[in-house]
Protein backbone atom coordinates (compact mmCIF):
# COMPACT_ATOMS: atom_id res chain seq x y z
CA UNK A 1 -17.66 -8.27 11.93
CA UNK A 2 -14.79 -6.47 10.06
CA UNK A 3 -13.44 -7.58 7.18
CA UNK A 4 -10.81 -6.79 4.77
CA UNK A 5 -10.66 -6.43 0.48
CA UNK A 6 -7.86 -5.49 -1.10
CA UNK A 7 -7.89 -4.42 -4.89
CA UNK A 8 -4.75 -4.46 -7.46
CA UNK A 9 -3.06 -1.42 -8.54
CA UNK A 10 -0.70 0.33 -10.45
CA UNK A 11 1.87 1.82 -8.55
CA UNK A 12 1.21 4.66 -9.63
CA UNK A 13 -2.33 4.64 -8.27
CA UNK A 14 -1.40 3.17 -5.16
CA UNK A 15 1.33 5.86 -4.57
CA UNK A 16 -1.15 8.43 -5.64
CA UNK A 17 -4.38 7.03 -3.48
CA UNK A 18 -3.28 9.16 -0.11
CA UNK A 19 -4.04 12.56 -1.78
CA UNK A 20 -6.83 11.15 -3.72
CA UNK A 21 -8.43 9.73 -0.64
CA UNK A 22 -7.89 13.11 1.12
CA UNK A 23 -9.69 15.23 -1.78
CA UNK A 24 -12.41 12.83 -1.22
CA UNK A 25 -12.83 13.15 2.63
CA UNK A 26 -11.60 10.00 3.35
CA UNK A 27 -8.79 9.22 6.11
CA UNK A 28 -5.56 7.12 4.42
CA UNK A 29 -4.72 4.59 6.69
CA UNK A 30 -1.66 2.91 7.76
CA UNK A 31 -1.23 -1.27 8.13
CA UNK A 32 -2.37 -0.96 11.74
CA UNK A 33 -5.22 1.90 11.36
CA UNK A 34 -2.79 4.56 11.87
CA UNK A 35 -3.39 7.84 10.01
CA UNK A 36 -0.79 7.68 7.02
CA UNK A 37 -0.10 10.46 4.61
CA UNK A 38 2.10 8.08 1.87
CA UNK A 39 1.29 4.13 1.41
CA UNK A 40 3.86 1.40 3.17
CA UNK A 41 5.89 -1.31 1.94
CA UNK A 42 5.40 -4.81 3.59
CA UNK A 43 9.19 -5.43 2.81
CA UNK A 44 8.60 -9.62 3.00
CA UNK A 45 6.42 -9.10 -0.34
CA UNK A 46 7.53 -6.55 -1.12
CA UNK A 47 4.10 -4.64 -2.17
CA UNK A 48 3.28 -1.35 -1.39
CA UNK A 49 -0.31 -0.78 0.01
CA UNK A 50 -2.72 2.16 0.88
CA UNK A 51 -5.31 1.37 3.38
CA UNK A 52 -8.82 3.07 4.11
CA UNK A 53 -11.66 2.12 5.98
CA UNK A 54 -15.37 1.68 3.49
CA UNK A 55 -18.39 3.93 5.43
CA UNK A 56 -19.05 0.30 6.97
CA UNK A 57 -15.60 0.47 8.77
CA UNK A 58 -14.23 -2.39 6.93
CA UNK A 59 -10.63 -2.56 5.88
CA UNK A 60 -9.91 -1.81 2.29
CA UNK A 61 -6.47 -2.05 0.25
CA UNK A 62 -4.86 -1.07 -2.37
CA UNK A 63 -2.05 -3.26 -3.33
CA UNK A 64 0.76 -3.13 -5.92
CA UNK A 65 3.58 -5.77 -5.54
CA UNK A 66 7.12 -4.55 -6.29
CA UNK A 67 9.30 -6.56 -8.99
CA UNK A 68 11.76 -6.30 -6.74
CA UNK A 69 13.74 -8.40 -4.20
CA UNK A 70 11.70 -9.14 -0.78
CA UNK A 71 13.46 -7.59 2.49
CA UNK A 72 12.17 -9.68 5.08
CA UNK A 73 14.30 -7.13 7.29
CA UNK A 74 12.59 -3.90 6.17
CA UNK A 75 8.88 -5.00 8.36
CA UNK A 76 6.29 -2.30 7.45
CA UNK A 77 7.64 1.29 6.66
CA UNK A 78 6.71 3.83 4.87
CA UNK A 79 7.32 3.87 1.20
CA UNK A 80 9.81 6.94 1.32
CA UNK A 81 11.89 5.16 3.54
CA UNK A 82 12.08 2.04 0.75
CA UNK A 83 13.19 4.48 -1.61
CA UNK A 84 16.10 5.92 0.97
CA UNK A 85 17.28 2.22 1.09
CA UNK A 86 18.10 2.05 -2.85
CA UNK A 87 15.00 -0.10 -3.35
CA UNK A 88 12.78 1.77 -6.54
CA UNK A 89 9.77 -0.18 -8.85
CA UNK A 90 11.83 -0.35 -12.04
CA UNK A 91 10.16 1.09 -14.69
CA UNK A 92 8.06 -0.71 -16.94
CA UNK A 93 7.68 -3.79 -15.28
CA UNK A 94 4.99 -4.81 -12.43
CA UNK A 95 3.84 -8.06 -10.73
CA UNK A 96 0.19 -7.27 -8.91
CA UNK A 97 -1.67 -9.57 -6.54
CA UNK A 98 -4.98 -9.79 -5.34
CA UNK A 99 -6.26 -10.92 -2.00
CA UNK A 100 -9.43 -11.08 -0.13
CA UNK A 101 -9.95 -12.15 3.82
């Protein structure tokens, strides 16, 4: 069995957690398991979100959920390419979520 935790973050930590990971040996992950060297933004939510797989193989994720407007339209991208749409966290303010499957 394979589950999936996801943990709360700053954005900052989220948007930092690729090169962290790295230092640290482990792979960042993409949505789908892909090998991703910046988090995505699930443009519905809109949260960004760093994924990595425990030594166990389960799914983990770091989560940060814009105070922005949701873009059903956007899917799952990359959060560089959120930016290049006009869309930015504004500063100061944050709206986090927890989940666990």
């Amino acid at each position: 069995m394979r589950l999936h935790t996801a943990f709360r973050m700053s954005l900052a930590g989220v948007l930092q957690a690729a090169e962290v990971l790295k230092a640290h040996g482990v792979e960042p992950l993409g949505f789908n398991g892909e090998l991703a060297s910046e988090p995505v933004v699930i443009g519905w939510m809109p949260a960004v979100a760093q994924y990595f797989a425990d030594p166990d193989g389960h799914s983990i994720e770091l989560i940060h959920v814009l105070d922005e407007p949701a873009d059903a339209t956007f899917g799952m991208q990359p959060y560089s390419a959120w930016l290049k749409r006009g869309h930015s966290q504004r500063a100061g303010q944050s709206s986090s979520v927890g989940r666990r499957r």
